[in-house]
C-alpha atoms as a PDB file:
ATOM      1  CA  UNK A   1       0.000   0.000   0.000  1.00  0.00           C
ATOM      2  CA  UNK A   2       1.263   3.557  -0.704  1.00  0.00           C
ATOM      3  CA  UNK A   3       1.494   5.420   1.901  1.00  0.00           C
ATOM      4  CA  UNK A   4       0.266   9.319   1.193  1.00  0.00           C
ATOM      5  CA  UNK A   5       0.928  12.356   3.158  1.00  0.00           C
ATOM      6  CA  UNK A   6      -3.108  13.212   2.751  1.00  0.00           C
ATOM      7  CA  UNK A   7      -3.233   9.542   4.244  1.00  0.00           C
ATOM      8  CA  UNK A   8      -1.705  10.032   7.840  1.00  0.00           C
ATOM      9  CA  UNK A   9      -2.701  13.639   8.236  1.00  0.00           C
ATOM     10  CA  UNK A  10      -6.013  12.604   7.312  1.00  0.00           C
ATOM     11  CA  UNK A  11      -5.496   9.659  10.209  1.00  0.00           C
ATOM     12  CA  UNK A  12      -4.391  11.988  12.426  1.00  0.00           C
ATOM     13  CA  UNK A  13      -6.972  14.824  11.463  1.00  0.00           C
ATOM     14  CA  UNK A  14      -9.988  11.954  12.747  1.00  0.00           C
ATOM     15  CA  UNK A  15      -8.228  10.553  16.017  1.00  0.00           C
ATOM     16  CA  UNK A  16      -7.530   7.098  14.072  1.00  0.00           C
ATOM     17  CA  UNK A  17      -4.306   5.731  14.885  1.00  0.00           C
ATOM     18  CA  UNK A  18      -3.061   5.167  11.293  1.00  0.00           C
ATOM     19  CA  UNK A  19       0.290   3.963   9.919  1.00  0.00           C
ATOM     20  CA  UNK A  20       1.368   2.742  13.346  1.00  0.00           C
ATOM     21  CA  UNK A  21       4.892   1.818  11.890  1.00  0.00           C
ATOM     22  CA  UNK A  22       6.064   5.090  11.181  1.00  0.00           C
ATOM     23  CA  UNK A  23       4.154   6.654  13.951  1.00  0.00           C
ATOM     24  CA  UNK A  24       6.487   4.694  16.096  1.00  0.00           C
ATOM     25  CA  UNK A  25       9.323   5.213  14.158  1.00  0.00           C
ATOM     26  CA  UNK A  26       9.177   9.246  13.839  1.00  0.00           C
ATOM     27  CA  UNK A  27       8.522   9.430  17.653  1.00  0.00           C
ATOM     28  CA  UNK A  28      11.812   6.707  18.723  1.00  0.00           C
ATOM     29  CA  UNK A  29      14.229   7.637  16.654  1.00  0.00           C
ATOM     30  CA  UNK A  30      13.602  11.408  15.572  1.00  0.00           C
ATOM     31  CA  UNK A  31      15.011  13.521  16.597  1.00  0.00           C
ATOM     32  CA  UNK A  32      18.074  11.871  17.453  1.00  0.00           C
ATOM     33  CA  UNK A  33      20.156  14.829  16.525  1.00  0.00           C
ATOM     34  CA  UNK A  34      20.185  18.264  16.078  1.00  0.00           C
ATOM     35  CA  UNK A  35      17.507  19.713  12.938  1.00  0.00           C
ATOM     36  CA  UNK A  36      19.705  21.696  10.749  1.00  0.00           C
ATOM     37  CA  UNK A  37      17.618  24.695   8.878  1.00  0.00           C
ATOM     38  CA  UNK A  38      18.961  26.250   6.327  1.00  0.00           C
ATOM     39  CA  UNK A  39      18.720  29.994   5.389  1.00  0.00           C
ATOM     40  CA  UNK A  40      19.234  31.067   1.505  1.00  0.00           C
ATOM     41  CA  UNK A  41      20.337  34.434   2.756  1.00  0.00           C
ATOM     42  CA  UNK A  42      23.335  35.427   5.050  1.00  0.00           C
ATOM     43  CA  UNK A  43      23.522  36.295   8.912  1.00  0.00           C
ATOM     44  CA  UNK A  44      21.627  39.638   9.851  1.00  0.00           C
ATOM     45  CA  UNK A  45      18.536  39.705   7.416  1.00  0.00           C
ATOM     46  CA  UNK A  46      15.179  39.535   7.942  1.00  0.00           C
ATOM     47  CA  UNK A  47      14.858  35.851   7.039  1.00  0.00           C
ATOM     48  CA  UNK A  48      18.242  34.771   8.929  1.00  0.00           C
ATOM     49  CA  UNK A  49      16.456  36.581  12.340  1.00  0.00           C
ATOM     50  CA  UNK A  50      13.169  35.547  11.620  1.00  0.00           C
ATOM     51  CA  UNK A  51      14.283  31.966  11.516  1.00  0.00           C
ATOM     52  CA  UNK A  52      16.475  32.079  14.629  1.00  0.00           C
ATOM     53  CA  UNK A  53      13.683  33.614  16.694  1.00  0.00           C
ATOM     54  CA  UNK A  54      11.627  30.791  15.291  1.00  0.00           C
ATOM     55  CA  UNK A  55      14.535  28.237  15.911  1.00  0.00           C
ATOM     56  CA  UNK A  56      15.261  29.677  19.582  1.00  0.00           C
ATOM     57  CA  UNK A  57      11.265  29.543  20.356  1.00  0.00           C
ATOM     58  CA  UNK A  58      10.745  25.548  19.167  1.00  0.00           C
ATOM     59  CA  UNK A  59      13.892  24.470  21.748  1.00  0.00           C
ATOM     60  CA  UNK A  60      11.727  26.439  24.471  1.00  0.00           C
ATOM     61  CA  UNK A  61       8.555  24.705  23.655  1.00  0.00           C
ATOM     62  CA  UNK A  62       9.581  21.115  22.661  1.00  0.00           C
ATOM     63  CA  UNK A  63      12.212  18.293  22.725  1.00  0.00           C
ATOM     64  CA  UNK A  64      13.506  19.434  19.271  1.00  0.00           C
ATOM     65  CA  UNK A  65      16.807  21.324  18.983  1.00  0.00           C
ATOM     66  CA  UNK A  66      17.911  23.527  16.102  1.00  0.00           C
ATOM     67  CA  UNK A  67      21.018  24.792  14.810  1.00  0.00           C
ATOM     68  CA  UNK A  68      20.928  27.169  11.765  1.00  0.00           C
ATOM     69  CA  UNK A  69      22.950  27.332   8.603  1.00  0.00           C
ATOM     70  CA  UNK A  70      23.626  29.864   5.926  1.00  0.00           C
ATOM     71  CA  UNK A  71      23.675  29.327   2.661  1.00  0.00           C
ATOM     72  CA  UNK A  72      23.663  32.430   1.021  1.00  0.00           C
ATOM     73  CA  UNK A  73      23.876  33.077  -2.709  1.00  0.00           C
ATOM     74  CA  UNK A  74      22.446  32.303  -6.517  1.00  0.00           C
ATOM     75  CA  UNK A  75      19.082  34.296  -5.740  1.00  0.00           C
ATOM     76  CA  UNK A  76      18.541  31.491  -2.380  1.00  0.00           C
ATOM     77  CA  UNK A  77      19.171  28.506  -5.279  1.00  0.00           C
ATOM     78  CA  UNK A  78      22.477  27.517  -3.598  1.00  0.00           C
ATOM     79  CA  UNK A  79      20.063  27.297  -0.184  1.00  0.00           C
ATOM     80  CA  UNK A  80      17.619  25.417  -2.499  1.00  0.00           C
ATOM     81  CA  UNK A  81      19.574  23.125  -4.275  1.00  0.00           C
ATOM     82  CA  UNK A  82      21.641  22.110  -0.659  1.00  0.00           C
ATOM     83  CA  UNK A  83      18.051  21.094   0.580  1.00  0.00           C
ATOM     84  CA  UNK A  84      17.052  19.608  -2.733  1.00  0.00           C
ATOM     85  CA  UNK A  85      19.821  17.028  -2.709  1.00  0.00           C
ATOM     86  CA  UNK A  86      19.552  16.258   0.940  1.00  0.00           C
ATOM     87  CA  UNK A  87      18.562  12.907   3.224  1.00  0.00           C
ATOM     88  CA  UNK A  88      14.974  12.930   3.309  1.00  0.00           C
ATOM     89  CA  UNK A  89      15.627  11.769   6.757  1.00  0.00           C
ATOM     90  CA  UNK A  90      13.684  14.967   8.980  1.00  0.00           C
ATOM     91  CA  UNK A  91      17.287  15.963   9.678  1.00  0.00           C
ATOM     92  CA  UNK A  92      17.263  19.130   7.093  1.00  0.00           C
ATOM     93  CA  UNK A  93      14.894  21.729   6.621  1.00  0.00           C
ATOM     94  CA  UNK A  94      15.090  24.704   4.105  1.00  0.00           C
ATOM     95  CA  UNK A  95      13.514  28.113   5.205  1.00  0.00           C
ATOM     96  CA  UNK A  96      12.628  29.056   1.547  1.00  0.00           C
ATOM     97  CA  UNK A  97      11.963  32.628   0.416  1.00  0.00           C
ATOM     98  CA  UNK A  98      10.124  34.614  -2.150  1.00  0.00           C
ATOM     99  CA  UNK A  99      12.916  33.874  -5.219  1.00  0.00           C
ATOM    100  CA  UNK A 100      12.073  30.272  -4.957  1.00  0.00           C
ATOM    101  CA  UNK A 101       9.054  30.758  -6.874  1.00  0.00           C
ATOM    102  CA  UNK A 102      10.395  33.213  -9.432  1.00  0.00           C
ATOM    103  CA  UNK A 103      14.218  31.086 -10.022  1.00  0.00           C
ATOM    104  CA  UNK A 104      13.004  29.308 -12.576  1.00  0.00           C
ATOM    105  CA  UNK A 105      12.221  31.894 -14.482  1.00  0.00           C
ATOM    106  CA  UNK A 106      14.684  33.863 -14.005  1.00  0.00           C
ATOM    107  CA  UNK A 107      17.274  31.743 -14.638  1.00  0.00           C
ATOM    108  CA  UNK A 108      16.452  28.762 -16.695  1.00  0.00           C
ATOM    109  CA  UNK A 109      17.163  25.443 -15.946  1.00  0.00           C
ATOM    110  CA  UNK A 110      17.602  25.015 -12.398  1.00  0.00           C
ATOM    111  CA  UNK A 111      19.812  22.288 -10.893  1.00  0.00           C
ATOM    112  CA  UNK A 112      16.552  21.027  -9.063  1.00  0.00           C
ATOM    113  CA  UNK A 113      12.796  20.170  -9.435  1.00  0.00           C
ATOM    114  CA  UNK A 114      11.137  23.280  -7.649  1.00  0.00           C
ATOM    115  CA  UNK A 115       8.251  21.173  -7.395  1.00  0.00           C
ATOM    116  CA  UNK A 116       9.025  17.638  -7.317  1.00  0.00           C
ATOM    117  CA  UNK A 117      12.597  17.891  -5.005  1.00  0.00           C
ATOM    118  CA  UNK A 118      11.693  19.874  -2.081  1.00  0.00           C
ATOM    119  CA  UNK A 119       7.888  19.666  -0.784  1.00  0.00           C
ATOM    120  CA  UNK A 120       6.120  22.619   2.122  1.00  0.00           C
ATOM    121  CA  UNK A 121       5.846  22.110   5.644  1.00  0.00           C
ATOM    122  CA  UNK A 122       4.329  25.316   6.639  1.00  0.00           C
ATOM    123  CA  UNK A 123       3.862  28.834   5.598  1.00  0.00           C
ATOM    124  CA  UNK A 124       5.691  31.534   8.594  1.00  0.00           C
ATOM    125  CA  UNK A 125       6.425  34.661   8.068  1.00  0.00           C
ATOM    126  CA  UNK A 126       6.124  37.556   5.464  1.00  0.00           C
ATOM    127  CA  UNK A 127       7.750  40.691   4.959  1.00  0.00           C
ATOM    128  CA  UNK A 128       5.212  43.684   3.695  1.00  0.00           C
ATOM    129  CA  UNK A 129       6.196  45.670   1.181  1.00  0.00           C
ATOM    130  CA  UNK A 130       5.172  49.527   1.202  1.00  0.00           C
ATOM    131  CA  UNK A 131       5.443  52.294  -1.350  1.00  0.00           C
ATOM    132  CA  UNK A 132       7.658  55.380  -0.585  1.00  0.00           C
ATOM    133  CA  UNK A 133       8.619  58.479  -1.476  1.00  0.00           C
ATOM    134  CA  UNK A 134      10.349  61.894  -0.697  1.00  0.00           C
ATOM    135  CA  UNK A 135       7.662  63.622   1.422  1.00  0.00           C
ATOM    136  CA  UNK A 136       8.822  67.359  -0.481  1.00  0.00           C
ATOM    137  CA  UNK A 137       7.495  65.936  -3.990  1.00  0.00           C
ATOM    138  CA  UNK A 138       4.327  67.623  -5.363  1.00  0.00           C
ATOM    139  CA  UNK A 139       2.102  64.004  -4.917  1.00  0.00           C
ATOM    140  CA  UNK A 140       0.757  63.300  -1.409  1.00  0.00           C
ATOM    141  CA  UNK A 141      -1.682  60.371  -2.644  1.00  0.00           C
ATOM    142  CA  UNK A 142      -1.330  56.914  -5.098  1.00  0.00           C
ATOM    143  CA  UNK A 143      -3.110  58.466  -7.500  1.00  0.00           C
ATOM    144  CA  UNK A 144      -1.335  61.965  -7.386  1.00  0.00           C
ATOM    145  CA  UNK A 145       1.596  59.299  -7.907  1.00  0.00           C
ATOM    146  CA  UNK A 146       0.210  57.675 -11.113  1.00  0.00           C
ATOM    147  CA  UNK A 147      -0.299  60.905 -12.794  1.00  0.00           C
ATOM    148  CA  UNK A 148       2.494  62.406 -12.377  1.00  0.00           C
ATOM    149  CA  UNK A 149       4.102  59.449 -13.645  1.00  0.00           C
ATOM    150  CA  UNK A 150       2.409  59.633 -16.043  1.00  0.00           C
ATOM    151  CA  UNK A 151       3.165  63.302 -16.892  1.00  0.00           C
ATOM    152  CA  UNK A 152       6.420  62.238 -17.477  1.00  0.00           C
ATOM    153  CA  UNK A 153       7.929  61.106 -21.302  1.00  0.00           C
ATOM    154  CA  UNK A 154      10.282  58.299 -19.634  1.00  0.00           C
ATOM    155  CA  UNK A 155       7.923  57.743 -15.960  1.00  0.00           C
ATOM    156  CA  UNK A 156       8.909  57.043 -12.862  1.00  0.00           C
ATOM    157  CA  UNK A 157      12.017  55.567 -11.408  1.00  0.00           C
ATOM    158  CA  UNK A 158      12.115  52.879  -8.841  1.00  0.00           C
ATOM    159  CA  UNK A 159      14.403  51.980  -6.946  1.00  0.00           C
ATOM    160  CA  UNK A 160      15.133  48.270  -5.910  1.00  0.00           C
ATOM    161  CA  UNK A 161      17.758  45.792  -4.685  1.00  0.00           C
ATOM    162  CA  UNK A 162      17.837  44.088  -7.984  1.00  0.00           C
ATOM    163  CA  UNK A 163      16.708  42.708 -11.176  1.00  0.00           C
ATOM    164  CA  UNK A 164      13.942  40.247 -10.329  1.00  0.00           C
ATOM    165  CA  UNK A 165      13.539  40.737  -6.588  1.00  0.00           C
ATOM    166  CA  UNK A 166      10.336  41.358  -4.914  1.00  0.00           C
ATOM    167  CA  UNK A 167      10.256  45.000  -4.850  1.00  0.00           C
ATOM    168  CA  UNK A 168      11.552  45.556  -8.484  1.00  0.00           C
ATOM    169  CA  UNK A 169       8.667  42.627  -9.528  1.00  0.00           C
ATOM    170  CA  UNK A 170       6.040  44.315  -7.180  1.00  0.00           C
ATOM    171  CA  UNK A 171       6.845  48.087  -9.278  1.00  0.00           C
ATOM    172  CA  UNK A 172       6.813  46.154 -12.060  1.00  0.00           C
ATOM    173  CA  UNK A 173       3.010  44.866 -11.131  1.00  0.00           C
ATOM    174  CA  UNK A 174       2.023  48.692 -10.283  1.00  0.00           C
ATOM    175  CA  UNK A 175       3.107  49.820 -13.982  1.00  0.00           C
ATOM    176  CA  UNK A 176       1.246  47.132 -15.705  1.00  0.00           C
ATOM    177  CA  UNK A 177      -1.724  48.278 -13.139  1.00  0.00           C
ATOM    178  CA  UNK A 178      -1.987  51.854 -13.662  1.00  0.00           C
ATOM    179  CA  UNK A 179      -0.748  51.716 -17.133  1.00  0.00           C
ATOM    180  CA  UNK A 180       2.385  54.220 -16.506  1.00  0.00           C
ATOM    181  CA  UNK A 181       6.424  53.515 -17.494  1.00  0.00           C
ATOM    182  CA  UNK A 182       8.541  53.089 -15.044  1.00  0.00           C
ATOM    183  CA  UNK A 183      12.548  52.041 -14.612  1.00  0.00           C
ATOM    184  CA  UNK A 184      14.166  50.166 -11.697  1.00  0.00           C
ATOM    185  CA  UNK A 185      17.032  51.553 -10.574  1.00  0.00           C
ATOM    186  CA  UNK A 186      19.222  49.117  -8.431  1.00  0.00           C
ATOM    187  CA  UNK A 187      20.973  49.589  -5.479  1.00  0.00           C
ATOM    188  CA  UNK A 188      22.841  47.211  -2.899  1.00  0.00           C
ATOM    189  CA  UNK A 189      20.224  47.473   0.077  1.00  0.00           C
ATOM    190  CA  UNK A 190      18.036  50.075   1.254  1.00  0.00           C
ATOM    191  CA  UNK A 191      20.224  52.146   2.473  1.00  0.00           C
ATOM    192  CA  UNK A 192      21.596  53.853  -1.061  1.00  0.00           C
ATOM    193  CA  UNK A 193      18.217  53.828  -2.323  1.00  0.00           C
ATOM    194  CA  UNK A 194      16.369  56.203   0.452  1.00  0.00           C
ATOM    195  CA  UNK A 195      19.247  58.136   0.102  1.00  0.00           C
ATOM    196  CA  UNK A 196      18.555  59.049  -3.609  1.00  0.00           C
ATOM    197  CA  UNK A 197      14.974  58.880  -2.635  1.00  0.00           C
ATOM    198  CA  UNK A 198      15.777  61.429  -0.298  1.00  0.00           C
ATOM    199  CA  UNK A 199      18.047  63.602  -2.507  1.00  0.00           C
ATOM    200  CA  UNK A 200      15.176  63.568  -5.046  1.00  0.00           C
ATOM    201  CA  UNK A 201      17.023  61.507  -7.604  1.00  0.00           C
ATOM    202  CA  UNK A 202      14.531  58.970  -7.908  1.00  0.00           C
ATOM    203  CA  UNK A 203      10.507  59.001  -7.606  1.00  0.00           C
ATOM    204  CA  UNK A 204      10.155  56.131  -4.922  1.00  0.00           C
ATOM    205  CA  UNK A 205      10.603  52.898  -3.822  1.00  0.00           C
ATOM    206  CA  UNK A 206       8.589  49.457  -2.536  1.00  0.00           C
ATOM    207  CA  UNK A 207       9.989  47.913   0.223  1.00  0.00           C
ATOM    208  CA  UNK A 208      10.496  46.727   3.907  1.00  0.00           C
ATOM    209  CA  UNK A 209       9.592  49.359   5.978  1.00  0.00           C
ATOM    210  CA  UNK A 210      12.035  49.321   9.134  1.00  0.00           C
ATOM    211  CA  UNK A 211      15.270  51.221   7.601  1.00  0.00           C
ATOM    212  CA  UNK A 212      13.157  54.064   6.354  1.00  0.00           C
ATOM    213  CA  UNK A 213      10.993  54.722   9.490  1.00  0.00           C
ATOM    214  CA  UNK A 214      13.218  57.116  11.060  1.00  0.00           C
ATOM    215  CA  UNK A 215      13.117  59.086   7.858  1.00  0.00           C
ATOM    216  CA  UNK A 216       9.494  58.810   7.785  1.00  0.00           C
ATOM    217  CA  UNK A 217       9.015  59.770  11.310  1.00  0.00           C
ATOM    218  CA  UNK A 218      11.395  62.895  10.992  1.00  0.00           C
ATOM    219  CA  UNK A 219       9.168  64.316   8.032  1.00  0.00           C
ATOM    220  CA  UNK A 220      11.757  63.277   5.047  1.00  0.00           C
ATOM    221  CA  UNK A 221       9.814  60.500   3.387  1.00  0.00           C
ATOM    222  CA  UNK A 222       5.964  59.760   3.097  1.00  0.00           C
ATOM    223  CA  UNK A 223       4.297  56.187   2.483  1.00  0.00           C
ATOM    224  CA  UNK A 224       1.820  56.244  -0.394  1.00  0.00           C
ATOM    225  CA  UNK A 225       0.432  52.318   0.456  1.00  0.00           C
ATOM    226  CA  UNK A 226       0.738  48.805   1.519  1.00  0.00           C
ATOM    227  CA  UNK A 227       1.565  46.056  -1.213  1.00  0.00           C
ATOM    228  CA  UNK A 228      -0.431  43.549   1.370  1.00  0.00           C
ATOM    229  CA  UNK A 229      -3.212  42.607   0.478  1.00  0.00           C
ATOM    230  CA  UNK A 230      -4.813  43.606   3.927  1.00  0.00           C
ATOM    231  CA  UNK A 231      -3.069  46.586   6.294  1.00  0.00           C
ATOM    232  CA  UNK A 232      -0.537  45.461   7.480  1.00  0.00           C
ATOM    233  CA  UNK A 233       0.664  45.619  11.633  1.00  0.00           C
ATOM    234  CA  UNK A 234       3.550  46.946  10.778  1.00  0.00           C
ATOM    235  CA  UNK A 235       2.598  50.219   9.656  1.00  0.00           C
ATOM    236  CA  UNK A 236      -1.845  50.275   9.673  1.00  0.00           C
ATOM    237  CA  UNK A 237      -1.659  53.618   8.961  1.00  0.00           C
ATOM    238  CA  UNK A 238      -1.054  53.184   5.774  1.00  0.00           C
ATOM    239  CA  UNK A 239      -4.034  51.788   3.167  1.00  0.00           C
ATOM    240  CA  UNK A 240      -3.138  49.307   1.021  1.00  0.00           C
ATOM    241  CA  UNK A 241      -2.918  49.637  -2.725  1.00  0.00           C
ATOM    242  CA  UNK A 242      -5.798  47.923  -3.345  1.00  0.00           C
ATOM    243  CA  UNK A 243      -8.077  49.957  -1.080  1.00  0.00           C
ATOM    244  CA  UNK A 244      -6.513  52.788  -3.343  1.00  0.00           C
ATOM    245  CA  UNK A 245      -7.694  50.937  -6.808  1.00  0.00           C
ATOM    246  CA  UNK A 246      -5.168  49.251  -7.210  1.00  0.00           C
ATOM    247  CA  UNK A 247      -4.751  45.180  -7.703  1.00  0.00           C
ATOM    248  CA  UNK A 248      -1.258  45.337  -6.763  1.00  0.00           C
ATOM    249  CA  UNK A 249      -0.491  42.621  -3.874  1.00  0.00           C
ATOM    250  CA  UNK A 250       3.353  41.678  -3.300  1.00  0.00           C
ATOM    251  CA  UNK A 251       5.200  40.843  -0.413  1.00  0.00           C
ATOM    252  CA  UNK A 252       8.188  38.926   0.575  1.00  0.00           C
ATOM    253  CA  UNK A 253       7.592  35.452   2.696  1.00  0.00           C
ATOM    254  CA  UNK A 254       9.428  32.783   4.467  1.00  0.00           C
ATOM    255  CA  UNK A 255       8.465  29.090   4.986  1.00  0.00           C
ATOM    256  CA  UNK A 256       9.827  25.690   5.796  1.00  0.00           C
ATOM    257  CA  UNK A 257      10.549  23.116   3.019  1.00  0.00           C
ATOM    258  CA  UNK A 258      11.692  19.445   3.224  1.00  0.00           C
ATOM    259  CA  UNK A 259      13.584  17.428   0.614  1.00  0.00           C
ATOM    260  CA  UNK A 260      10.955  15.225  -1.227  1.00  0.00           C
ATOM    261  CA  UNK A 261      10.502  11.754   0.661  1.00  0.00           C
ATOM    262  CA  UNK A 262      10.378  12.909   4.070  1.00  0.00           C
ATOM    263  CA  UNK A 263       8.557  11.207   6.538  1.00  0.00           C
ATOM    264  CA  UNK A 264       4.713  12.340   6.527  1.00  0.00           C
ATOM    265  CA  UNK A 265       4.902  12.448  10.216  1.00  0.00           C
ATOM    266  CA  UNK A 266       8.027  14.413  10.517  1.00  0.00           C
ATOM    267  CA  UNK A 267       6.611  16.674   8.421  1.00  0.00           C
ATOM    268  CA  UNK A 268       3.291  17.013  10.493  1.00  0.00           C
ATOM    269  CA  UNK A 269       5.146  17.112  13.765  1.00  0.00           C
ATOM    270  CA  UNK A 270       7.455  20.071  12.079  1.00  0.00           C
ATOM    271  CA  UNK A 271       4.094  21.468  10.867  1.00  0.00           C
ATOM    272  CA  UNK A 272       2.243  21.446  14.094  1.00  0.00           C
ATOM    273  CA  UNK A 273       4.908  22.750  16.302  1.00  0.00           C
ATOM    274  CA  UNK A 274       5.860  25.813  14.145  1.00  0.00           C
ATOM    275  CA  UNK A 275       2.043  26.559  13.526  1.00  0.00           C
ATOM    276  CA  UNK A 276       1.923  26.836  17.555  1.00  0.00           C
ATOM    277  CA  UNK A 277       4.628  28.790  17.840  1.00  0.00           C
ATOM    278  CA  UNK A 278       3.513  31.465  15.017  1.00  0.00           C
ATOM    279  CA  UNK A 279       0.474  31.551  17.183  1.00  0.00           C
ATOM    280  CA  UNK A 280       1.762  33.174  19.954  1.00  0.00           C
ATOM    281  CA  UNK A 281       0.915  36.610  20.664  1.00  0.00           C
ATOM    282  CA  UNK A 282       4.556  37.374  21.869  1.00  0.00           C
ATOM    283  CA  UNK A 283       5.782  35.937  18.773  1.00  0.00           C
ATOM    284  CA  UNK A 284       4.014  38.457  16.785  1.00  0.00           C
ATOM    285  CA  UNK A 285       5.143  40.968  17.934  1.00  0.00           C
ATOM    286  CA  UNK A 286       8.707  40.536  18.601  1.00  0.00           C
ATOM    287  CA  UNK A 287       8.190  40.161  14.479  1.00  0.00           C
ATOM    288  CA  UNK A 288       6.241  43.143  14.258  1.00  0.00           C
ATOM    289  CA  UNK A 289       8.810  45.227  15.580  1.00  0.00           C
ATOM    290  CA  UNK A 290      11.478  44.257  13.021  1.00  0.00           C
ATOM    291  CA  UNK A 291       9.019  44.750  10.004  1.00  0.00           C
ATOM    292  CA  UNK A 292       7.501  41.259   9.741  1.00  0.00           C
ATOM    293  CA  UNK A 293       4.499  39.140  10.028  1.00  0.00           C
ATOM    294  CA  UNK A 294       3.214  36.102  11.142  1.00  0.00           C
ATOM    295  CA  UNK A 295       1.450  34.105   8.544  1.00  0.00           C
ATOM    296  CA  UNK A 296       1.358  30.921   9.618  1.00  0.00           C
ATOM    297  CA  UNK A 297      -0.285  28.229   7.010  1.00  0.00           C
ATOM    298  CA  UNK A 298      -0.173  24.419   6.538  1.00  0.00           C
ATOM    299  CA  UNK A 299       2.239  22.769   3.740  1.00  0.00           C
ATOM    300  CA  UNK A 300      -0.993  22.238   1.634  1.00  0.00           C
ATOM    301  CA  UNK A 301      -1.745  25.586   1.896  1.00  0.00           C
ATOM    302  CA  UNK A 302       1.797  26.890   1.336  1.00  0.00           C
ATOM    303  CA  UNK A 303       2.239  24.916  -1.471  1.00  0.00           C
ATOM    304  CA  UNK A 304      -0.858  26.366  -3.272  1.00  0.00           C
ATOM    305  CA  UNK A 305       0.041  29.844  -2.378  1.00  0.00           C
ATOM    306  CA  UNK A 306       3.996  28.976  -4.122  1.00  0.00           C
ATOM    307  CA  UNK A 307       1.968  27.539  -6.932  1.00  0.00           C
ATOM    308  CA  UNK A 308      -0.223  30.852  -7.058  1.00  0.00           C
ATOM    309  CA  UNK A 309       3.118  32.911  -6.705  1.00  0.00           C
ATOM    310  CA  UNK A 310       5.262  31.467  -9.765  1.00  0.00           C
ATOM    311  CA  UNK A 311       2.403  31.148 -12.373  1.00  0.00           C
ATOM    312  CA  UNK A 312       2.048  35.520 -10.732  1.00  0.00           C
ATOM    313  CA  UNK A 313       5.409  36.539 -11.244  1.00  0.00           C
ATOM    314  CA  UNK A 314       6.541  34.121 -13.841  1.00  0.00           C
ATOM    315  CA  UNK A 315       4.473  36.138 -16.325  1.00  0.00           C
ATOM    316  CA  UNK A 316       5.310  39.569 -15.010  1.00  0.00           C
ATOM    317  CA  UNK A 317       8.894  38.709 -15.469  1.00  0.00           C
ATOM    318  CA  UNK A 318       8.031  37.502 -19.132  1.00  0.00           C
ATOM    319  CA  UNK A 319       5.815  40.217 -20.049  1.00  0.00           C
ATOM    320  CA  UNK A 320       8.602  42.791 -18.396  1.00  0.00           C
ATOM    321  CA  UNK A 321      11.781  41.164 -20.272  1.00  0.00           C
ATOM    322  CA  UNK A 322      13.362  41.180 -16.600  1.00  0.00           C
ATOM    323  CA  UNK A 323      16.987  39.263 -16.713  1.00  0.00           C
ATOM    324  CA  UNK A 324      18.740  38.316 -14.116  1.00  0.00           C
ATOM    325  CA  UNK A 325      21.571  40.274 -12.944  1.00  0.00           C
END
């Protein structure tokens, strides 16, 4: 008999005591060792500290213990790959990010099966993206935005941190929206970007909100909208760009992956524990204050929404002619 993911967590879902075998197994002899989880970006980021607050809470909570590794590089395919080839043993974990849905087409041919290698555990965290600009320019409001864009023989410049990355893909989405040109402009971070924003040299930027809060807070930039699809904890005050007309929705996420052939009930256990843990109140906010969100969601539901995200951005980086850098 095959044995199916939907099988045991369907078992498990009705009280039934299925699949005894590898109930036993999973519970005896894993964890026998520490769970490595990989990052796909380096130390200091927003998915390196979201993962080690994650990490640190599961050793608190349960018997498991965590050590993180990062793998940075390759727009998070070196991460990918790593995880791709692993054991399928429970022992290796990937904490994917928003590239993994867009590598493919990006950059061809990958060196692994984005969706037949690595299979979701659970949805956790997502970064909200915001529009900004210099508070001094003549538009206050989105649509102010647009037409002045508009108004303009080449449009507006964006800046971003690089060909194909969320915020470059999310202007890109806004353009094809409100029908205006536009031109990313990339920079290494946020940091050189608000400072052109801020000397005027370019018309705005969508992004993570943290690094530019002290210049929003000392008057030198304003934020137009959210890219979430609902307002976002992070900054409420600001409407989102669909309340504004717009069917722009973009934001950056983190979740945990397995390689392909990991035991169902690993992957529940690994499921059910970091589902708990997103639930906590004191979670959420010690990722609210660094310009994240909790968004916890089941593998079946993360994989959907990764399904939902490369057929989205695939096309927008067709229709846009975006190469990698």
């Amino acid at each position: 008999m095959k044995i199916t993911r939907r099988a045991v967590l369907g078992g498990l879902a009705t009280g039934l005591v299925a699949y005894p075998s590898l109930r036993a197994q999973a519970k005896e002899d894993w964890p026998a060792r520490p769970i490595k989880l990989i990052s796909p970006y380096g130390p200091g980021g927003a998915n390196d500290i979201s993962l080690r607050l994650l990490a640190d809470r599961l050793e608190q909570e349960t018997s498991l213990k965590f050590f993180v590794e990062n793998r940075p590089g390759g727009g998070t395919r070196i991460a990918n790959a790593a995880v791709a080839r692993a054991e399928p043993d429970g022992y290796t974990f990937l904490y994917a990010a928003a590239p993994y849905a867009t590598a493919e087409a990006l950059a061809g041919k990958l060196s692994y099966d984005p969706r037949k290698d690595l299979v979701p555990v659970a949805m956790a965290v997502v970064a909200p993206i915001f529009l900004i600009v210099n508070a001094h320019a003549p538009y206050k409001t989105l649509d102010a935005f647009i037409a002045y864009g508009k108004s303009k023989p080449d449009g507006l410049t964006f800046g971003s941190p690089g060909a194909g990355s969320q915020p470059h893909l999310a202007a890109e989405l806004l353009f094809k929206d409100a029908g205006v040109k536009g031109l990313n402009v990339q920079f290494r971070g946020d940091a050189p970007a608000y400072t052109e924003l801020l000397a005027g040299r370019i018309d705005a930027t969508l992004t993570a909100i943290s690094a530019a809060l002290p210049h929003i807070e000392s008057g030198g930039l304003r934020v137009l909208g959210c890219a979430s699809a609902q307002r976002s904890a992070v900054y409420p005050q600001a409407p989102t760009l669909r309340e504004q007309g717009r069917n722009v929705v973009a934001e950056g996420w983190y979740g945990f992956m397995a390689p392909a052939g990991t035991p169902a009930a690993i992957l529940d256990r690994m499921q059910t524990e970091i589902l708990r843990v997103l639930a906590e109140t004191e979670m959420q906010k010690k990722l609210v204050v660094r310009g994240l969100e909790a968004r916890g969601g089941t593998g079946a539901a993360f994989g959907a929404f990764i399904e939902d995200e490369t057929r989205k951005w695939s096309a927008i980086i067709r229709e846009a002619g975006i190469k990698e850098g």
